[in-house]
N, C-alpha and C. Protein backbone atom coordinates (compact mmCIF):
# COMPACT_ATOMS: atom_id res chain seq x y z
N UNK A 1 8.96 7.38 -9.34
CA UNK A 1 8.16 6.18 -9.17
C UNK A 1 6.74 6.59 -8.79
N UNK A 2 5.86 6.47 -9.57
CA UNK A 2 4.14 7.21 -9.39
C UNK A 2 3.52 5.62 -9.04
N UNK A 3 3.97 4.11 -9.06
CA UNK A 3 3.17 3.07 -8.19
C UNK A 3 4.36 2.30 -7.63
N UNK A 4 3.79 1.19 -7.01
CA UNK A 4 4.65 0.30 -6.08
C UNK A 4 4.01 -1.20 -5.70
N UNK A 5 4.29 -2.22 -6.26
CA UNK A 5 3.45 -3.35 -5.55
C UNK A 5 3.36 -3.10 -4.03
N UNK A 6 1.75 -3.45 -4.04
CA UNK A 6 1.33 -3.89 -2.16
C UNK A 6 2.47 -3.94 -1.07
N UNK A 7 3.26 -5.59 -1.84
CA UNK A 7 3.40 -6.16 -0.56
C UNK A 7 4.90 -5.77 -0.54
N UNK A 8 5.58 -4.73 -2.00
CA UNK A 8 6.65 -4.30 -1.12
C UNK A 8 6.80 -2.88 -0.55
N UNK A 9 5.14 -2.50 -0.81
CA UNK A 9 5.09 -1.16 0.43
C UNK A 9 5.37 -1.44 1.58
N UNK A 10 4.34 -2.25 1.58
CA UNK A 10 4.03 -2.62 3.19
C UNK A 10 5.74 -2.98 3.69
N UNK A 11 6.44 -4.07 2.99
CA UNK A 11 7.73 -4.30 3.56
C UNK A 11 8.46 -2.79 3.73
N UNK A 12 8.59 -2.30 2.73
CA UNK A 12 9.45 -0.89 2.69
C UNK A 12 8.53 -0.31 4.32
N UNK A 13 7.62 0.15 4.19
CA UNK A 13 7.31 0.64 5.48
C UNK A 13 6.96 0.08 6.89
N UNK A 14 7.65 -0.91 6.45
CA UNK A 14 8.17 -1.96 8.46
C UNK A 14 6.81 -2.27 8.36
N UNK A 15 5.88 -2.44 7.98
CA UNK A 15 4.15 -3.25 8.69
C UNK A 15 4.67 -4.24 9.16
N UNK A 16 5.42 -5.11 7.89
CA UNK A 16 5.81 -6.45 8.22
C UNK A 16 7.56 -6.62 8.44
N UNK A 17 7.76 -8.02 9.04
CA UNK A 17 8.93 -8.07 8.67
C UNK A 17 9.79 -8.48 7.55
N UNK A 18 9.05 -9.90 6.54
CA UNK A 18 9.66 -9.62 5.74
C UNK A 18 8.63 -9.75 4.28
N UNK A 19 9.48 -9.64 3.01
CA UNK A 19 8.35 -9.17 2.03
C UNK A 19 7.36 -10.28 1.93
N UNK A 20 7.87 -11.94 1.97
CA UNK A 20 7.06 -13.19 2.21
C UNK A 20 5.48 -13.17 3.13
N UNK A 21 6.49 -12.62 4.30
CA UNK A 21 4.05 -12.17 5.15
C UNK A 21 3.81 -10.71 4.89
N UNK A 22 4.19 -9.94 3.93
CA UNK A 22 3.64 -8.82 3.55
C UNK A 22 2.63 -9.51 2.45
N UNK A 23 3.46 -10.13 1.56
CA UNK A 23 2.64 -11.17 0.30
C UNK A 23 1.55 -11.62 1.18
N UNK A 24 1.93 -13.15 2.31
CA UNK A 24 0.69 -13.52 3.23
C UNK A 24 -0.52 -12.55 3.21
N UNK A 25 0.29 -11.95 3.75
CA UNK A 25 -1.26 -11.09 4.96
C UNK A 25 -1.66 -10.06 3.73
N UNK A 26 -1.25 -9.99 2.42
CA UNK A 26 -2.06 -9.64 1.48
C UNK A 26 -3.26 -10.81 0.77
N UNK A 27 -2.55 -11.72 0.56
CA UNK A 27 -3.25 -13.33 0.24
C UNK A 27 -4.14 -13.92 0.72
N UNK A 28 -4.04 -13.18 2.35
CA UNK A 28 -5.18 -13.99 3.68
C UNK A 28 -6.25 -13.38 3.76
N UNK A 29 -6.27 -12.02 2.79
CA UNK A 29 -7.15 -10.79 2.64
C UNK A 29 -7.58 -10.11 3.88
N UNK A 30 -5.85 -9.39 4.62
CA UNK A 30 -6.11 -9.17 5.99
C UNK A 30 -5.82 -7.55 5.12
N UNK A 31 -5.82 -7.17 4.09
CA UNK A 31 -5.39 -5.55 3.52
C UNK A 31 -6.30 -5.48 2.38
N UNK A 32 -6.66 -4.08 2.94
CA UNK A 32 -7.77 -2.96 2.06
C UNK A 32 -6.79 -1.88 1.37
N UNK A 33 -7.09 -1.72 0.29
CA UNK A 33 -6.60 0.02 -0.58
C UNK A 33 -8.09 -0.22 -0.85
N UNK A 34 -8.40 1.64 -0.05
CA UNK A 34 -9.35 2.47 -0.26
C UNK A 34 -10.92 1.88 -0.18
N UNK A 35 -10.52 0.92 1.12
CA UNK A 35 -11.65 0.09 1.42
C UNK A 35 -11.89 -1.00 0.56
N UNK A 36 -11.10 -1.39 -0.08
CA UNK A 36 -11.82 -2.30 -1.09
C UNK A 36 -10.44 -3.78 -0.79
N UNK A 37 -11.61 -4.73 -0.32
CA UNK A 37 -10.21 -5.98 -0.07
C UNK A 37 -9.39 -6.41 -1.14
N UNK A 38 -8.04 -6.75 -0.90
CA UNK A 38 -6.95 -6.83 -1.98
C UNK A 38 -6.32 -8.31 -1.77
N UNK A 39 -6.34 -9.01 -2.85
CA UNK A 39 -5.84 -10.72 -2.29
C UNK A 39 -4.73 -10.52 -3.08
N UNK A 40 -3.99 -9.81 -4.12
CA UNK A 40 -2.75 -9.68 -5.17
C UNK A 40 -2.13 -9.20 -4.78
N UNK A 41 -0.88 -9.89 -4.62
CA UNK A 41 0.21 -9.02 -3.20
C UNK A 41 0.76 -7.95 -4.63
N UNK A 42 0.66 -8.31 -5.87
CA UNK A 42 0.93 -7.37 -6.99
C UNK A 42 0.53 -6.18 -7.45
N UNK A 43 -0.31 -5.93 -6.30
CA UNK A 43 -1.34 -4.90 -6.59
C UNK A 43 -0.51 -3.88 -6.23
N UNK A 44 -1.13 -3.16 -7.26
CA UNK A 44 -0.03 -1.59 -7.73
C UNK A 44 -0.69 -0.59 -6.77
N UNK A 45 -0.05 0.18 -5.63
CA UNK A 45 -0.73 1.48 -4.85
C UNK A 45 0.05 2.88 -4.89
N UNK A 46 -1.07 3.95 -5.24
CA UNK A 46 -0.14 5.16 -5.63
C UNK A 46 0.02 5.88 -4.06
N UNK A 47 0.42 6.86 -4.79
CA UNK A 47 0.30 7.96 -3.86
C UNK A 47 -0.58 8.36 -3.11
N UNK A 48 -1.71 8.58 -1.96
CA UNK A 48 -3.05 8.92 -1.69
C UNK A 48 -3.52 7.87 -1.41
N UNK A 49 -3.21 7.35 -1.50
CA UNK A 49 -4.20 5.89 -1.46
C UNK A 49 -4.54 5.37 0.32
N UNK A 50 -5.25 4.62 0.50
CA UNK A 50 -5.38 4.20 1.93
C UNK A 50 -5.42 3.08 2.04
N UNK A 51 -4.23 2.44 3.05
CA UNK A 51 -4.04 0.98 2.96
C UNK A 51 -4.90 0.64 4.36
N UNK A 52 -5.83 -0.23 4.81
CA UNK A 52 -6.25 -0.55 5.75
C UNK A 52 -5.11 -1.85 6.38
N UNK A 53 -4.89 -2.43 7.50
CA UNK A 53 -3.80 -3.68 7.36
C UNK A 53 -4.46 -4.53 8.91
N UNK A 54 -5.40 -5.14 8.82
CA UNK A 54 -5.90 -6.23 10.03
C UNK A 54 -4.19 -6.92 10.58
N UNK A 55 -3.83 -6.67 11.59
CA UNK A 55 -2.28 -7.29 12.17
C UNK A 55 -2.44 -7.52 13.65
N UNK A 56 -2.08 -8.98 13.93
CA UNK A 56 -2.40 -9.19 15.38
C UNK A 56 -2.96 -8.72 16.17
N UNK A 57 -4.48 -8.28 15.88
CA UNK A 57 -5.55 -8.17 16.29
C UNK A 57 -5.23 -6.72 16.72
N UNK A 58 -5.09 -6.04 15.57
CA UNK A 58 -4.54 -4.43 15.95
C UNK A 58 -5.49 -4.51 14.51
N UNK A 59 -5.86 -2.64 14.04
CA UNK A 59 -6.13 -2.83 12.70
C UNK A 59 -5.12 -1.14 12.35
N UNK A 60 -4.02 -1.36 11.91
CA UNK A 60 -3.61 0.23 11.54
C UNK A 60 -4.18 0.45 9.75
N UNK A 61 -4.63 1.69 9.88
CA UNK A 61 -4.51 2.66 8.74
C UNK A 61 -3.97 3.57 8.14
N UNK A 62 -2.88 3.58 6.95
CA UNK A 62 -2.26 4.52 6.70
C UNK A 62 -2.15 4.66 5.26
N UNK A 63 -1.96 6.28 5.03
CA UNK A 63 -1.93 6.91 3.75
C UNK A 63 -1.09 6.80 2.82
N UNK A 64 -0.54 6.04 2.09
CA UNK A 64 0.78 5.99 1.25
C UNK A 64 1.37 7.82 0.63
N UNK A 65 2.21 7.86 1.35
CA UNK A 65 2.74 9.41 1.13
C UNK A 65 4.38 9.05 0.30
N UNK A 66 4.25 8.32 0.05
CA UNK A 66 5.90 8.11 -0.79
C UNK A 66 6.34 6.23 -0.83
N UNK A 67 7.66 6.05 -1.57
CA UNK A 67 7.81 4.83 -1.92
C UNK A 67 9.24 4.52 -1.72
N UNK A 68 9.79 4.25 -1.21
CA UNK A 68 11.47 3.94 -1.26
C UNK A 68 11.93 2.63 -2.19
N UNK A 69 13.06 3.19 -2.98
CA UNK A 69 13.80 1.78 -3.67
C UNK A 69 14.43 0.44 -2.97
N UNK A 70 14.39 1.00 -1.57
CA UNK A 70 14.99 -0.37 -0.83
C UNK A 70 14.41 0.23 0.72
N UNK A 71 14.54 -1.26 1.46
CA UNK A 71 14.09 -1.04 2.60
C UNK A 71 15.27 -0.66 3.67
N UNK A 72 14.91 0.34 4.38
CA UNK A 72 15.56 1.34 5.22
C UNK A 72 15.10 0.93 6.37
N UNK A 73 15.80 1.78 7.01
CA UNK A 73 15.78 1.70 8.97
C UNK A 73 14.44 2.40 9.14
N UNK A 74 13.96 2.74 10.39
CA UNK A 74 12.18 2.66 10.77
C UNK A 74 12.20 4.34 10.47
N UNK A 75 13.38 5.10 10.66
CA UNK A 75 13.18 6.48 10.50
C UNK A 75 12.73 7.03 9.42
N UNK A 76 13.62 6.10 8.09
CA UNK A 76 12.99 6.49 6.79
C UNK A 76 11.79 5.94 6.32
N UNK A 77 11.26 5.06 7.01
CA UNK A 77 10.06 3.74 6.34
C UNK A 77 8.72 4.94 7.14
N UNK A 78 9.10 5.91 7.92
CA UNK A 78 7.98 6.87 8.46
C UNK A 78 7.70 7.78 7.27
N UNK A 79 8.63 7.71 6.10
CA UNK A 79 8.27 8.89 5.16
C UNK A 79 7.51 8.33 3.98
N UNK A 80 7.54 6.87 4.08
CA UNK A 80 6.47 6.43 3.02
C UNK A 80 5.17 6.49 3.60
N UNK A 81 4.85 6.98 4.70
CA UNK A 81 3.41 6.58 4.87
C UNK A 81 2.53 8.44 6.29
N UNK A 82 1.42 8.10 6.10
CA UNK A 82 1.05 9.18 7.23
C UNK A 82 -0.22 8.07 8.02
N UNK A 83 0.00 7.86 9.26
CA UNK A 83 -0.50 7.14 10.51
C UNK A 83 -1.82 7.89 10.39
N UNK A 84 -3.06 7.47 10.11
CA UNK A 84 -4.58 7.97 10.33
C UNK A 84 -5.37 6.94 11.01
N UNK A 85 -4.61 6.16 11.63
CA UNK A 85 -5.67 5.31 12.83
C UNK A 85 -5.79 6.05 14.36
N UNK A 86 -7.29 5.89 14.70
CA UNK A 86 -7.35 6.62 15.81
C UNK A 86 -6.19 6.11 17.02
């Protein structure tokens, strides 16, 4: 798998809880890939890429490092992504 819609990264990697406000909080244009704002929860993100994610007045940043076929427990949802917020 070389892409993955947005909003079921974000679900696959726990941001959100479920894929419905992953869609939202893509829609509300609270998420950046590679700085650039994203309103299409359809939006395709590879590998490398940098998701910015504005979330209850937190802002995390992280690297998409992999993609899972289904959503897993929080141990595996750590291997889709690498944490680069200070």
């Amino acid at each position: 798998m070389a892409r993955q819609r947005l909003d079921l990264w974000l679900w696959h990697a726990r941001v959100v809880r479920g894929r419905a406000d992953a869609a939202a909080l893509v829609r509300e244009g609270h998420v950046r890939v590679d700085g650039a704002r994203v309103t299409s929860a359809g939006h395709m993100v590879r590998i490398g890429q940098v998701v910015t994610v504005s979330l209850h007045h937190a802002v995390r940043v992280l690297r998409v490092i992999g993609f899972s076929e289904r959503r897993e427990d929080a141990t595996s949802a750590i291997a889709t992504y690498e944490e680069i917020t200070d």
